[in-house]
N, C-alpha and C. Protein backbone atom coordinates (compact mmCIF):
# COMPACT_ATOMS: atom_id res chain seq x y z
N UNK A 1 0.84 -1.19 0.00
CA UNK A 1 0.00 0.00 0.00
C UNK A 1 0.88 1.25 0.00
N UNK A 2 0.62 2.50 -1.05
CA UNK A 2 1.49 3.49 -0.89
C UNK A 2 0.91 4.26 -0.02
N UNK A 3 1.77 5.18 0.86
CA UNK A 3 1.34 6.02 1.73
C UNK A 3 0.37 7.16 1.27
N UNK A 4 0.16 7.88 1.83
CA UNK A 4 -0.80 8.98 1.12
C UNK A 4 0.38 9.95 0.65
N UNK A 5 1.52 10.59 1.68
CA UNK A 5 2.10 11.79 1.50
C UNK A 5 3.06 11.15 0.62
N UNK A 6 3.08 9.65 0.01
CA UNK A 6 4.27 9.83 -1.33
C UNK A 6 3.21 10.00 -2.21
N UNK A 7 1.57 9.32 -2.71
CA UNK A 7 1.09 9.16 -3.51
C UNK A 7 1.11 10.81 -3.78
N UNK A 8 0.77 11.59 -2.73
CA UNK A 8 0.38 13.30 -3.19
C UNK A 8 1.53 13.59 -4.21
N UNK A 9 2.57 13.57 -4.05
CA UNK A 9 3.86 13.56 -4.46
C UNK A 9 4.09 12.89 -5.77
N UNK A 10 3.56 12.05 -5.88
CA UNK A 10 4.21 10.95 -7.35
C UNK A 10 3.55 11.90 -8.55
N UNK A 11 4.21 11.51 -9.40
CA UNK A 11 3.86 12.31 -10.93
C UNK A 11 3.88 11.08 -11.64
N UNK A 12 4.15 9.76 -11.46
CA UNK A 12 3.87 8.91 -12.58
C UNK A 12 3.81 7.75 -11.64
N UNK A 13 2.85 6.60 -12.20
CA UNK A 13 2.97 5.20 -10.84
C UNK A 13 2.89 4.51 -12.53
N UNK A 14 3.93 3.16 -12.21
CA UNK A 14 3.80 2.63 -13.56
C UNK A 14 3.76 0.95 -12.58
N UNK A 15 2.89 0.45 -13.06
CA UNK A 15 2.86 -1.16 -13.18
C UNK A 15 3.17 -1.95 -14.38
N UNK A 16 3.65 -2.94 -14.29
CA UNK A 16 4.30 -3.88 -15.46
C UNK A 16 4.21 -5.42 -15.14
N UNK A 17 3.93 -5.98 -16.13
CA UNK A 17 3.79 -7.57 -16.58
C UNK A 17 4.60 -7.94 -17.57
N UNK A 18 4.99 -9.22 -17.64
CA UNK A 18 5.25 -9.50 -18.57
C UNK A 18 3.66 -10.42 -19.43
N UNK A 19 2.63 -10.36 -18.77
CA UNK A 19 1.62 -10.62 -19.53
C UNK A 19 1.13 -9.45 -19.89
N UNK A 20 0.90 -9.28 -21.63
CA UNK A 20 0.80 -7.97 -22.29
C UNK A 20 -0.83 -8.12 -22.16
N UNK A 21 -1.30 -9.23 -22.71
CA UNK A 21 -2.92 -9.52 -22.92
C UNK A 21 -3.85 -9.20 -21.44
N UNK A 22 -2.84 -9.41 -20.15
CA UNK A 22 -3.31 -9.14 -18.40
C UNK A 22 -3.30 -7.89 -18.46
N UNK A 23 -1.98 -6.95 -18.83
CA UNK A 23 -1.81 -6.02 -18.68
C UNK A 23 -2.81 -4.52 -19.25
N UNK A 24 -2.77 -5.36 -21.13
CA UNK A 24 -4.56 -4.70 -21.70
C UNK A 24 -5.58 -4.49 -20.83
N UNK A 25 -6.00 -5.77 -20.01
CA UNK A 25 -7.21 -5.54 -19.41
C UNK A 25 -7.59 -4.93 -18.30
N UNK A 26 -5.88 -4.91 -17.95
CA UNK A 26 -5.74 -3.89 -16.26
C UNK A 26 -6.06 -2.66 -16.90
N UNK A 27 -5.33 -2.10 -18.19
CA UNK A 27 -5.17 -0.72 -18.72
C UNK A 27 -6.99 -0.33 -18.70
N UNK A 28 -7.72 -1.42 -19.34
CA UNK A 28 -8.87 -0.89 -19.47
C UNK A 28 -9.64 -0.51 -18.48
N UNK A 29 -9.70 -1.50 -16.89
CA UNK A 29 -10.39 -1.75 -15.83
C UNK A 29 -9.63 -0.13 -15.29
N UNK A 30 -8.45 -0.02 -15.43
CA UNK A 30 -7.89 1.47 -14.40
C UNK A 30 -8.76 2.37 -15.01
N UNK A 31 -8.79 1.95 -16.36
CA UNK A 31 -8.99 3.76 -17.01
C UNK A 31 -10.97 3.90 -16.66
N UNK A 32 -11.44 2.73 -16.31
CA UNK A 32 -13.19 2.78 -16.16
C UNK A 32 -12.97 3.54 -14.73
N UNK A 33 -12.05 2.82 -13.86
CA UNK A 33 -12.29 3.03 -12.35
C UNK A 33 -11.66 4.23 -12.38
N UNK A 34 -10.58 5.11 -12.20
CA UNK A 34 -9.92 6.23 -12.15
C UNK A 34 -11.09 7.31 -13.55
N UNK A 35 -11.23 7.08 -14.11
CA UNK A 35 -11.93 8.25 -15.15
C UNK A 35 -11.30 9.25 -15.46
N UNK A 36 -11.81 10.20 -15.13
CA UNK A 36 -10.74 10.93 -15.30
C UNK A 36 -9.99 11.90 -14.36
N UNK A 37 -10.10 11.34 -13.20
CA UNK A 37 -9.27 11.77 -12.21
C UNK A 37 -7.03 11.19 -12.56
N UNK A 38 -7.40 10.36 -13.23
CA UNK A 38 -5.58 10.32 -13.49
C UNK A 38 -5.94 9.50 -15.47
N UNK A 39 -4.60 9.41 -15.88
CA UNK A 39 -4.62 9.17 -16.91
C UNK A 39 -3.44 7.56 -16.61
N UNK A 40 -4.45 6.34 -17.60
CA UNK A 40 -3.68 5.39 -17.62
C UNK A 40 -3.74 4.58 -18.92
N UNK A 41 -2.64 4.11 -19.13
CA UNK A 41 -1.93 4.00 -20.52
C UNK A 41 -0.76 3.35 -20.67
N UNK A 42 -0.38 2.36 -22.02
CA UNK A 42 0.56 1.63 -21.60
C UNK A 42 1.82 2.40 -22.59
N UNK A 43 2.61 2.26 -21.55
CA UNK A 43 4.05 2.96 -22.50
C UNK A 43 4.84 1.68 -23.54
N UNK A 44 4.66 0.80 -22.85
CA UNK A 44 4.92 -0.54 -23.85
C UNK A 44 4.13 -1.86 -23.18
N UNK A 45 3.83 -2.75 -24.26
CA UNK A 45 2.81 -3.74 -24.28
C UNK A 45 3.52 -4.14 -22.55
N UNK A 46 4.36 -4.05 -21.91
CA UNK A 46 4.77 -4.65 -20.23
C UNK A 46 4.54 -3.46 -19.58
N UNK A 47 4.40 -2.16 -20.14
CA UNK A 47 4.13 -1.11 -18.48
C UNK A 47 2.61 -0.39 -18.91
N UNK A 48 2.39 -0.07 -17.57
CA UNK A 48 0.89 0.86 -17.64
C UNK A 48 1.34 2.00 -16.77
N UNK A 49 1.19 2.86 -17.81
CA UNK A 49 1.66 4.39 -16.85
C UNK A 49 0.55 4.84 -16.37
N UNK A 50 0.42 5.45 -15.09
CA UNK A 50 -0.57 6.25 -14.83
C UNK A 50 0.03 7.34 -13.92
N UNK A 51 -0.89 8.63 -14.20
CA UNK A 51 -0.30 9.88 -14.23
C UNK A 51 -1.36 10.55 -14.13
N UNK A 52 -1.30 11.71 -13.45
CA UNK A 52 -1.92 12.66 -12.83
C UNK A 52 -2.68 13.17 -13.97
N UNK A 53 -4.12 13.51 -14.00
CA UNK A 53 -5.00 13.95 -14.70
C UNK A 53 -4.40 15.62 -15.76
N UNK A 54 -4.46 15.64 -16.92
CA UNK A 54 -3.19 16.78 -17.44
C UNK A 54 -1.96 16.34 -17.38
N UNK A 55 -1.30 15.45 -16.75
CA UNK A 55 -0.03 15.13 -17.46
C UNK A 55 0.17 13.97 -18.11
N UNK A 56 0.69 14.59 -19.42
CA UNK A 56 1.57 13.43 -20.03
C UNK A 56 2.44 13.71 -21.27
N UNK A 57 2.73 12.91 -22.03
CA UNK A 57 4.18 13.29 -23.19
C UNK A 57 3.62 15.00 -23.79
N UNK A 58 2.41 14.88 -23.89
CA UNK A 58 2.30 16.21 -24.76
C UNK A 58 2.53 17.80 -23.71
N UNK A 59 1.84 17.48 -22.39
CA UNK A 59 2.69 18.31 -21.77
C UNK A 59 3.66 18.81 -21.32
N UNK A 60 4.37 17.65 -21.65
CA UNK A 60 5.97 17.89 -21.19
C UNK A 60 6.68 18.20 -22.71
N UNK A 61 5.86 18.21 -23.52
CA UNK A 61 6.68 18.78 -24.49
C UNK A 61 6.74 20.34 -24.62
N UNK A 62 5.42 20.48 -24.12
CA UNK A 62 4.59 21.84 -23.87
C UNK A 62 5.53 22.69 -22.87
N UNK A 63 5.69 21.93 -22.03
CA UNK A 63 6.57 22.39 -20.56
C UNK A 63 8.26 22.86 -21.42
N UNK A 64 9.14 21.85 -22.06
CA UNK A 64 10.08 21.87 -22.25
C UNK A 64 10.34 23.19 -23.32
N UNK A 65 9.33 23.30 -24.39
CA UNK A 65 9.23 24.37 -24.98
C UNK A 65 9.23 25.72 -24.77
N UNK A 66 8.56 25.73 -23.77
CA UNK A 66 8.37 26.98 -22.57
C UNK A 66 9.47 27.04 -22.22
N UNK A 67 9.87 26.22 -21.33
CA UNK A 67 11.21 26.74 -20.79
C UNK A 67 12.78 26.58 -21.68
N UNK A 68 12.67 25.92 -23.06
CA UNK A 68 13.53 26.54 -24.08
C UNK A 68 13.51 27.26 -24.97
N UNK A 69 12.19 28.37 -24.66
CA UNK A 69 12.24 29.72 -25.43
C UNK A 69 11.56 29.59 -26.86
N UNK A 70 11.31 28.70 -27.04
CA UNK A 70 10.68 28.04 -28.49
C UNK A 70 9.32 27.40 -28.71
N UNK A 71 8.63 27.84 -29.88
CA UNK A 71 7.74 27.22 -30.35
C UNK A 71 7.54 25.22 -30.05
N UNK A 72 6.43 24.73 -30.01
CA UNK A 72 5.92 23.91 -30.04
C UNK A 72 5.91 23.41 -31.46
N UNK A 73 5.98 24.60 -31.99
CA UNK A 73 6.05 24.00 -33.91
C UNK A 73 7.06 23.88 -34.40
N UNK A 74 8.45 24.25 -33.34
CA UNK A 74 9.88 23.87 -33.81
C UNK A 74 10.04 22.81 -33.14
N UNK A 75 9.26 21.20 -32.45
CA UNK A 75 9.73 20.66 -31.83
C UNK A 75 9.55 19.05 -33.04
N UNK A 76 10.13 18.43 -32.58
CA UNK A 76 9.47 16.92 -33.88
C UNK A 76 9.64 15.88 -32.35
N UNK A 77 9.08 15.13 -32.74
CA UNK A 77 8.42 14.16 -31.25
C UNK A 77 8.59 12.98 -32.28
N UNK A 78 8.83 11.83 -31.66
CA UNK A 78 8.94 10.14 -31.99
C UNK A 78 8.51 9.64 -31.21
N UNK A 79 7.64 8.04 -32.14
CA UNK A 79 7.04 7.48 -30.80
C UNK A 79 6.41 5.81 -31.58
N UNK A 80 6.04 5.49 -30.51
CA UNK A 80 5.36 4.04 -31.34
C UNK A 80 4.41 3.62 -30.18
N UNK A 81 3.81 4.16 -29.13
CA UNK A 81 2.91 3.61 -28.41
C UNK A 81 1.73 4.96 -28.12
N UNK A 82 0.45 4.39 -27.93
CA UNK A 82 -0.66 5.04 -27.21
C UNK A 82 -0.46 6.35 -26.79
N UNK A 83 0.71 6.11 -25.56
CA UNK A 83 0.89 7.62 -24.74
C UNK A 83 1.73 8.09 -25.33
N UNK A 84 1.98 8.19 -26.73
CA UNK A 84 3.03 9.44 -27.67
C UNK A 84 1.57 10.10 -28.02
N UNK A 85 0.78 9.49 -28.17
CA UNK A 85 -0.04 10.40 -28.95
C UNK A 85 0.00 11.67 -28.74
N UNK A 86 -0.20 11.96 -27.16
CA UNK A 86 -0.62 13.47 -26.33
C UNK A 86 0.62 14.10 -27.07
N UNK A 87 2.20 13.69 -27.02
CA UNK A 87 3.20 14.80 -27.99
C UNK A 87 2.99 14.84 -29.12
N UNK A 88 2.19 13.98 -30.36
CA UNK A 88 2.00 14.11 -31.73
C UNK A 88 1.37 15.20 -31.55
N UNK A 89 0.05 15.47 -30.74
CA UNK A 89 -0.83 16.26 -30.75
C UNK A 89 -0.01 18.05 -30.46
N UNK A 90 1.02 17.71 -29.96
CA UNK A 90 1.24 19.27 -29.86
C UNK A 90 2.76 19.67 -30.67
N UNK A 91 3.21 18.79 -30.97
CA UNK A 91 5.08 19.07 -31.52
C UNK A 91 4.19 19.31 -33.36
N UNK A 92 5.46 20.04 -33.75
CA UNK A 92 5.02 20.42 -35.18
C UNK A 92 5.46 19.32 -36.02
N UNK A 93 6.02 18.40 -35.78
CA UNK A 93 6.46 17.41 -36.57
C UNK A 93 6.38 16.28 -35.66
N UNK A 94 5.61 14.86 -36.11
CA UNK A 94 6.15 13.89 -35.17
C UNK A 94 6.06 12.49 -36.09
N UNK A 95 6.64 11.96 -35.51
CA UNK A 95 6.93 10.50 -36.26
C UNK A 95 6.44 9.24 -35.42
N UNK A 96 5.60 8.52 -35.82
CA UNK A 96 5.33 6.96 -35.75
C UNK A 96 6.37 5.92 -35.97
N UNK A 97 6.94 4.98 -35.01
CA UNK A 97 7.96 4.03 -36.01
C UNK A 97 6.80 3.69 -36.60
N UNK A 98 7.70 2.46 -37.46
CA UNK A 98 6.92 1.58 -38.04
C UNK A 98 6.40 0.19 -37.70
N UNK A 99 6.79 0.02 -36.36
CA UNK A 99 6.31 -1.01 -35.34
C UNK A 99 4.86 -0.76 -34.21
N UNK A 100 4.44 0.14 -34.90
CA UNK A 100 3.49 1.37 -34.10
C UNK A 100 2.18 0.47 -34.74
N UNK A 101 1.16 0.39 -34.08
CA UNK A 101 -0.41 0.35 -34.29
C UNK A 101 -0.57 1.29 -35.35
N UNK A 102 -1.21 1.05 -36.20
CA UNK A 102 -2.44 1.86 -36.86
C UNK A 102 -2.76 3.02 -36.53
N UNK A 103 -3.57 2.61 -35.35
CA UNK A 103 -4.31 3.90 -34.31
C UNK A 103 -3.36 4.91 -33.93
N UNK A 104 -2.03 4.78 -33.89
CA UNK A 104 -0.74 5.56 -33.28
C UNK A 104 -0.51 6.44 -34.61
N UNK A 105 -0.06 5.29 -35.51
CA UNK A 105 0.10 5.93 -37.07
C UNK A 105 -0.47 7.32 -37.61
N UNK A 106 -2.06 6.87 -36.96
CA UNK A 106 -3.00 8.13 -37.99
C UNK A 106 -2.52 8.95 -37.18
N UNK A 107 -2.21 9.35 -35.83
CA UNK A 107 -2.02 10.95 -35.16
C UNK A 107 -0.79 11.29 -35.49
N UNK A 108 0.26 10.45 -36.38
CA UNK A 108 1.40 11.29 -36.37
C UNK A 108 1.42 12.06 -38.00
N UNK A 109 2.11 13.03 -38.11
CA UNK A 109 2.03 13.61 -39.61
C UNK A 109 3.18 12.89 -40.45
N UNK A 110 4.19 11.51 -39.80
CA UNK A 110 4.59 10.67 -40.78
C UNK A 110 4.97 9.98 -40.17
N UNK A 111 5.36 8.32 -40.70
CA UNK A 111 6.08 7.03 -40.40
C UNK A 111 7.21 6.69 -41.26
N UNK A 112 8.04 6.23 -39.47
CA UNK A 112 9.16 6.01 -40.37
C UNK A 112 9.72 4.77 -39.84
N UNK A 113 10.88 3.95 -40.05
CA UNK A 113 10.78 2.53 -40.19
C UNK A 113 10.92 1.97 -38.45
N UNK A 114 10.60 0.68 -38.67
CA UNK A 114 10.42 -0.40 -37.37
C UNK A 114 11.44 0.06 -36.34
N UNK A 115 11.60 -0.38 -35.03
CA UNK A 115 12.47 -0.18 -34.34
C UNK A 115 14.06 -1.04 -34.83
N UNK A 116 13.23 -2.05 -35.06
CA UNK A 116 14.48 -3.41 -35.74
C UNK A 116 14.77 -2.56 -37.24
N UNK A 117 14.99 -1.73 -37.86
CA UNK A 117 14.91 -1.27 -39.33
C UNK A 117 15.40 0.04 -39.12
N UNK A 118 16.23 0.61 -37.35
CA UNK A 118 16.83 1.97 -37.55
C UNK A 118 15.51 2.93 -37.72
N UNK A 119 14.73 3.01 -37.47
CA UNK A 119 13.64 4.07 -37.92
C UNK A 119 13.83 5.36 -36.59
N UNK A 120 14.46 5.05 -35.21
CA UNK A 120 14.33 6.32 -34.95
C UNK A 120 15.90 7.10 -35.43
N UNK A 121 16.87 6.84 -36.02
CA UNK A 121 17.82 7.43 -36.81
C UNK A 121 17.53 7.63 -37.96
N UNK A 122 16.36 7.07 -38.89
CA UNK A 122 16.22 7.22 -39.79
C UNK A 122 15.06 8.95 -40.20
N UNK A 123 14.61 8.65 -38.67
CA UNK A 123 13.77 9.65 -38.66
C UNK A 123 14.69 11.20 -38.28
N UNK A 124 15.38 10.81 -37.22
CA UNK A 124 16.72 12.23 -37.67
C UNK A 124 16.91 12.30 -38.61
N UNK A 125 17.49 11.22 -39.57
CA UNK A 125 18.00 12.12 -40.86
C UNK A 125 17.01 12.64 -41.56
N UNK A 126 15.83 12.58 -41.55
CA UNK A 126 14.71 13.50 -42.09
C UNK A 126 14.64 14.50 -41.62
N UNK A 127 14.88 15.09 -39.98
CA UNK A 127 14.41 15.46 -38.88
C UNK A 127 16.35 16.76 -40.08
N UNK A 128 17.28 16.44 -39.63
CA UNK A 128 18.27 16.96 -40.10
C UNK A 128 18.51 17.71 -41.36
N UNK A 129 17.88 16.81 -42.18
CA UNK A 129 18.07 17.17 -43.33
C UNK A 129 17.04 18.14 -44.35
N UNK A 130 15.68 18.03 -43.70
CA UNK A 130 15.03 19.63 -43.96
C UNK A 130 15.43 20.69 -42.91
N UNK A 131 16.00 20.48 -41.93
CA UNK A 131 16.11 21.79 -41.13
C UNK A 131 18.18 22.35 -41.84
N UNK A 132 18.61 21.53 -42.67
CA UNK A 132 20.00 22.58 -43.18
C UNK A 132 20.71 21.50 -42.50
N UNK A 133 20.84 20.56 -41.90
CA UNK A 133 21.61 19.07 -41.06
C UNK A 133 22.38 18.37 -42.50
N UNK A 134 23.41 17.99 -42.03
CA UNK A 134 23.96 17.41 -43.27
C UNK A 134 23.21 15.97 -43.24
């Protein structure tokens, strides 16, 4: 049982299985019971993040932007699970691997190859090479 004065405190509680199909159905049962008092979601088919209602990847992209002086539309975000979505939704560029769901796919504005296939280097050199990057 966590105490109360760490739970006030935590910004992310993550549980993990190595049963992905157990872990689905926990993701679903948290997200009925919590609503929307916290947000829960799996970062990969073994963890379920859950996180304080308003936070997650897209705010912290939001956050990091802010405090590096820069647009949200100069940022490019990568991702291949569920909880990238919230940063597709706010970075001006973001990328899907290609090991990504469908459902992940459509929110990003492009895909680029599998994790096994180099796709998040492959996605720098896209990421490089329209911004003047050799």
């Amino acid at each position: 049982m966590i105490s109360r004065p760490y739970l006030s405190r935590a910004c992310k509680v993550v549980g993990a299985s190595s049963d992905a199909a157990l872990l689905a159905r926990c993701e679903a049962a948290v997200q009925k019971t919590l609503g929307t008092q916290a947000t829960a979601v799996r970062s990969q088919s073994y963890y379920l993040d859950i996180t304080p209602p308003g936070q997650n990847k897209g705010t912290f992209v939001q956050a990091m932007a802010r405090r590096l002086g820069i647009s949200t539309d100069a940022v490019a975000t990568i991702g291949d699970m569920h909880n990238d979505v919230a940063m597709f939704e706010v970075s001006g560029l973001s990328f899907a691997m290609g090991n990504a769901s469908d459902e992940v796919k459509a929110h990003a504005k492009r895909v680029t190859a599998s994790n096994e296939d180099d796709g998040f280097a492959k996605a720098m050199d896209v990421i490089l090479r329209d911004n003047g990057g050799q």
